[in-house]
C-alpha atoms as a PDB file:
ATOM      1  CA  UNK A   1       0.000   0.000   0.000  1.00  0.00           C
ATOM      2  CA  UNK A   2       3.145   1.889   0.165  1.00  0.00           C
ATOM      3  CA  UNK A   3       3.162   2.301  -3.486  1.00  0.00           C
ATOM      4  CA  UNK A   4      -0.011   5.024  -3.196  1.00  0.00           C
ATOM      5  CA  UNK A   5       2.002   7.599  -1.327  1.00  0.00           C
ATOM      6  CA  UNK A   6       5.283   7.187  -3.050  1.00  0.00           C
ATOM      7  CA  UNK A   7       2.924   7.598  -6.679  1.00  0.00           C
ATOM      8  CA  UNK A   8       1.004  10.617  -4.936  1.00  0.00           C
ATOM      9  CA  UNK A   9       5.173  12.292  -4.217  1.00  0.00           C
ATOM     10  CA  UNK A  10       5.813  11.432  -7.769  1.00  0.00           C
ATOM     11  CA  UNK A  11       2.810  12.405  -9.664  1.00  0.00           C
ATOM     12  CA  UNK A  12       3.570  16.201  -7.529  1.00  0.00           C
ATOM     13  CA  UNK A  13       7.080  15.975  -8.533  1.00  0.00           C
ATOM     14  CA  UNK A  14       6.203  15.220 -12.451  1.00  0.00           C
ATOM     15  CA  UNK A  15       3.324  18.226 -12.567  1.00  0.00           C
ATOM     16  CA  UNK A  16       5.489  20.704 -10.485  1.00  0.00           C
ATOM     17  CA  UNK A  17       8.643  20.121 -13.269  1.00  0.00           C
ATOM     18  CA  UNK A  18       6.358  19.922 -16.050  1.00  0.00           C
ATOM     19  CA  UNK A  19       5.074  23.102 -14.998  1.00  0.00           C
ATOM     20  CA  UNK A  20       8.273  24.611 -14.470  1.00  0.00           C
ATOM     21  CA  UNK A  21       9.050  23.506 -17.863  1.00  0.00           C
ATOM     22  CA  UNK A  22       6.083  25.301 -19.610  1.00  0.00           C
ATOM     23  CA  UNK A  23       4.977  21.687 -20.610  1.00  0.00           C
ATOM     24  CA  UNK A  24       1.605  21.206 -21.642  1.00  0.00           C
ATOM     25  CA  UNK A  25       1.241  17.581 -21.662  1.00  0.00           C
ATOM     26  CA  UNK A  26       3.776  14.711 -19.940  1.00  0.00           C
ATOM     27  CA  UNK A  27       4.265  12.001 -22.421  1.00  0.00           C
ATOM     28  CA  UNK A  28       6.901   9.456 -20.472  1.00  0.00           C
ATOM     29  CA  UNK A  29       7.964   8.721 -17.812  1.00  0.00           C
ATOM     30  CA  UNK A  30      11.359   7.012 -17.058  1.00  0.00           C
ATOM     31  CA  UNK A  31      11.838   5.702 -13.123  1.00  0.00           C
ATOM     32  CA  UNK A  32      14.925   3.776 -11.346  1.00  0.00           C
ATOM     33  CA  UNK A  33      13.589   1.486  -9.326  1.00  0.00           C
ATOM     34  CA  UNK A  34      15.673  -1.036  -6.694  1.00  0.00           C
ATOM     35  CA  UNK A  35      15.412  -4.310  -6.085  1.00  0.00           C
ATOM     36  CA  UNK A  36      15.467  -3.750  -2.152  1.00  0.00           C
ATOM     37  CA  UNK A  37      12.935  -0.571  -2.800  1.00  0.00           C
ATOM     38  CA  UNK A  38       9.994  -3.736  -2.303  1.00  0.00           C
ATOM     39  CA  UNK A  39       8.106  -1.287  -4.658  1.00  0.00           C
ATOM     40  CA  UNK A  40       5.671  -2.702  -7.582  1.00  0.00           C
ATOM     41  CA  UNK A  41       6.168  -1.574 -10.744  1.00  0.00           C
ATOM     42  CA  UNK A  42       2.303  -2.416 -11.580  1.00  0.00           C
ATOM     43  CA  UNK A  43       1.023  -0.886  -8.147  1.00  0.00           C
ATOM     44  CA  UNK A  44       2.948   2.688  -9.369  1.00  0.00           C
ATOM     45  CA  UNK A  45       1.187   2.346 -12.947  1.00  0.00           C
ATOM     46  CA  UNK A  46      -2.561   1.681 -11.328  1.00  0.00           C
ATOM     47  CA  UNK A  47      -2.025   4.221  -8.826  1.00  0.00           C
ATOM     48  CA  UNK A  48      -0.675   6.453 -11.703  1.00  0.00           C
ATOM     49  CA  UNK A  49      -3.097   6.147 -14.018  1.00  0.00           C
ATOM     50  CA  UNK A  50      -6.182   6.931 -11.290  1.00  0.00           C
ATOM     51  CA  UNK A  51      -4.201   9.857 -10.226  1.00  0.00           C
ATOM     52  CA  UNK A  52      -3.160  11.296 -13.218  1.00  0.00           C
ATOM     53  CA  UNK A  53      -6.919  11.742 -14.578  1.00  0.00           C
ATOM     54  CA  UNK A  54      -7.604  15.134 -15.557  1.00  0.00           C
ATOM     55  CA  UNK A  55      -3.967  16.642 -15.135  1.00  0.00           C
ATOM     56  CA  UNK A  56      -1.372  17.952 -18.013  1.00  0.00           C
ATOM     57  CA  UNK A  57       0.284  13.598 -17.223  1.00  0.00           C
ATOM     58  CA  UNK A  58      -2.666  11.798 -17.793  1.00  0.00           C
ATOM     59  CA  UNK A  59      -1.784   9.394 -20.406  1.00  0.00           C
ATOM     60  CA  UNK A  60       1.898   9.164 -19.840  1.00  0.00           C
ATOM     61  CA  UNK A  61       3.794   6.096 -20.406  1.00  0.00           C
ATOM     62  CA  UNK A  62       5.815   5.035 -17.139  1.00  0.00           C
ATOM     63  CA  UNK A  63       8.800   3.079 -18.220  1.00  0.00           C
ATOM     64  CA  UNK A  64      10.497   1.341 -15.377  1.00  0.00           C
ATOM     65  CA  UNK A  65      14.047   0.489 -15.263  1.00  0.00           C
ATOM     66  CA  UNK A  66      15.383  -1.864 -12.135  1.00  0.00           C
ATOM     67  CA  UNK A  67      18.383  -1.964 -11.078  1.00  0.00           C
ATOM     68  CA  UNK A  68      19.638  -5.247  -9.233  1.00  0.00           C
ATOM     69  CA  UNK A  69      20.880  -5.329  -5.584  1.00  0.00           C
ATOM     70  CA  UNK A  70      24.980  -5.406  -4.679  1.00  0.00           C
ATOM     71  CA  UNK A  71      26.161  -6.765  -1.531  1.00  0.00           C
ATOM     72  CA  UNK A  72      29.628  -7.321  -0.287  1.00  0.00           C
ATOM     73  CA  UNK A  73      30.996 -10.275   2.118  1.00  0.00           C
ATOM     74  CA  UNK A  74      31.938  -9.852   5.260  1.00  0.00           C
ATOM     75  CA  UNK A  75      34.505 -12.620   5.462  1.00  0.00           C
ATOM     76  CA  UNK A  76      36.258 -11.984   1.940  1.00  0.00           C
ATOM     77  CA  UNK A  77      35.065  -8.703   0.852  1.00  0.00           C
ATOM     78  CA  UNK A  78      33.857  -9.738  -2.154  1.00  0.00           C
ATOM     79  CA  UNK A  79      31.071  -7.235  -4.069  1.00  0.00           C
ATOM     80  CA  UNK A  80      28.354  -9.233  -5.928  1.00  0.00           C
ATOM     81  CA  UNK A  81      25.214  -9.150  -7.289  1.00  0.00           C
ATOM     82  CA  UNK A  82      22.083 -10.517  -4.929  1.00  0.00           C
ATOM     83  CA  UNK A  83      21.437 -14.249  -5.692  1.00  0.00           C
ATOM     84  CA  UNK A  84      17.822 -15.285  -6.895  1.00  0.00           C
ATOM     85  CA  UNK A  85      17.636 -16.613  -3.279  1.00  0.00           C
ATOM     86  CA  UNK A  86      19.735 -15.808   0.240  1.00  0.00           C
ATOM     87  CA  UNK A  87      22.235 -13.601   0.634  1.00  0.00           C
ATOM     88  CA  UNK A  88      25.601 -15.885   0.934  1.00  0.00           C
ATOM     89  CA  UNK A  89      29.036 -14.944  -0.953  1.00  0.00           C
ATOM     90  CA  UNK A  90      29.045 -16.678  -4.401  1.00  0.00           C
ATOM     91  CA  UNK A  91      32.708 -16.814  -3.505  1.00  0.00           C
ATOM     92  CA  UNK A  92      33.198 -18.102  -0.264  1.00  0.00           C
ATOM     93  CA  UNK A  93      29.819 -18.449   1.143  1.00  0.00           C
ATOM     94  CA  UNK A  94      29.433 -15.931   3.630  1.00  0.00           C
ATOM     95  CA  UNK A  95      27.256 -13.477   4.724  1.00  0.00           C
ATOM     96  CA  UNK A  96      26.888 -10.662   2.064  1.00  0.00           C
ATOM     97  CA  UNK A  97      25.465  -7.337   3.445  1.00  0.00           C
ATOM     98  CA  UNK A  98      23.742  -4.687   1.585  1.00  0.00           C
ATOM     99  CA  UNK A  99      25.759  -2.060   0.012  1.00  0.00           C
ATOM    100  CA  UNK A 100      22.802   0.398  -0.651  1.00  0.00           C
ATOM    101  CA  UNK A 101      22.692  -0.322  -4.493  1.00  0.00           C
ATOM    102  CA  UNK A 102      19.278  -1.223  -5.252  1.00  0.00           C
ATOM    103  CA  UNK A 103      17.182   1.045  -2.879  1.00  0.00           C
ATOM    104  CA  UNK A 104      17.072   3.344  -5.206  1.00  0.00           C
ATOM    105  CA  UNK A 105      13.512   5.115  -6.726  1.00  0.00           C
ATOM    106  CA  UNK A 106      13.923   8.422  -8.690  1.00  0.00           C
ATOM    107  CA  UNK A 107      12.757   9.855 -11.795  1.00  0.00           C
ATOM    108  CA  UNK A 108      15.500   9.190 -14.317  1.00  0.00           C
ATOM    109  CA  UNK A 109      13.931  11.890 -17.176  1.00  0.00           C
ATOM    110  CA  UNK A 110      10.455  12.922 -18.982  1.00  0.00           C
ATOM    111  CA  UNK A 111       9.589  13.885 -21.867  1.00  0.00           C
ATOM    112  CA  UNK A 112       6.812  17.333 -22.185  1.00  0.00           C
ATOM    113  CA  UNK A 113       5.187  18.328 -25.314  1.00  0.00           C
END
């Protein structure tokens, strides 16, 4: 449920640029999303698309681009992507911890007509 305040910031953020901008209309979209963010792509496009009615980015495309979590090893230091499942080192098979890579959610670009 998350997902309907974080599309409510971003829906502001997209109308207050776009305004900025002298944009009449928002056509896309482009977000970052992480991994670890535990936010839905599809959640962000239903929420979008009810709260976009009647305003200048109603209509928009939202094009979602994720970026996979890193963690590092404790024991041998070794930086790797998350594993489908667990957390342990690909390496040595110790505990990896997150590095921060793949938390992120911003808006990348749009494009304004």
């Amino acid at each position: 449920m998350h997902e309907y305040a974080v599309t409510e910031g971003l829906l502001k953020l997209v109308l207050d640029e776009a305004g900025k901008a002298g944009a009449s209309k928002v056509t896309e979209i482009k977000l970052v999303i992480g991994d670890l963010s535990t936010i839905i792509d599809e959640s962000i496009q239903m929420y979008f698309d009810l709260m976009s009615e009647g305003t200048m980015a109603h209509g928009a495309r939202l094009v979602f681009r994720r970026i996979p979590a890193r963690f590092k090893c404790k024991d041998c230091g070794c930086d790797y992507e998350k594993p489908a499942t667990g957390y342990d080192c690909p390496q040595c098979g110790g505990l990896g911890m997150p590095t921060g890579v793949g938390r992120e959610f911003y808006v990348e670009s749009m494009d304004v007509e």
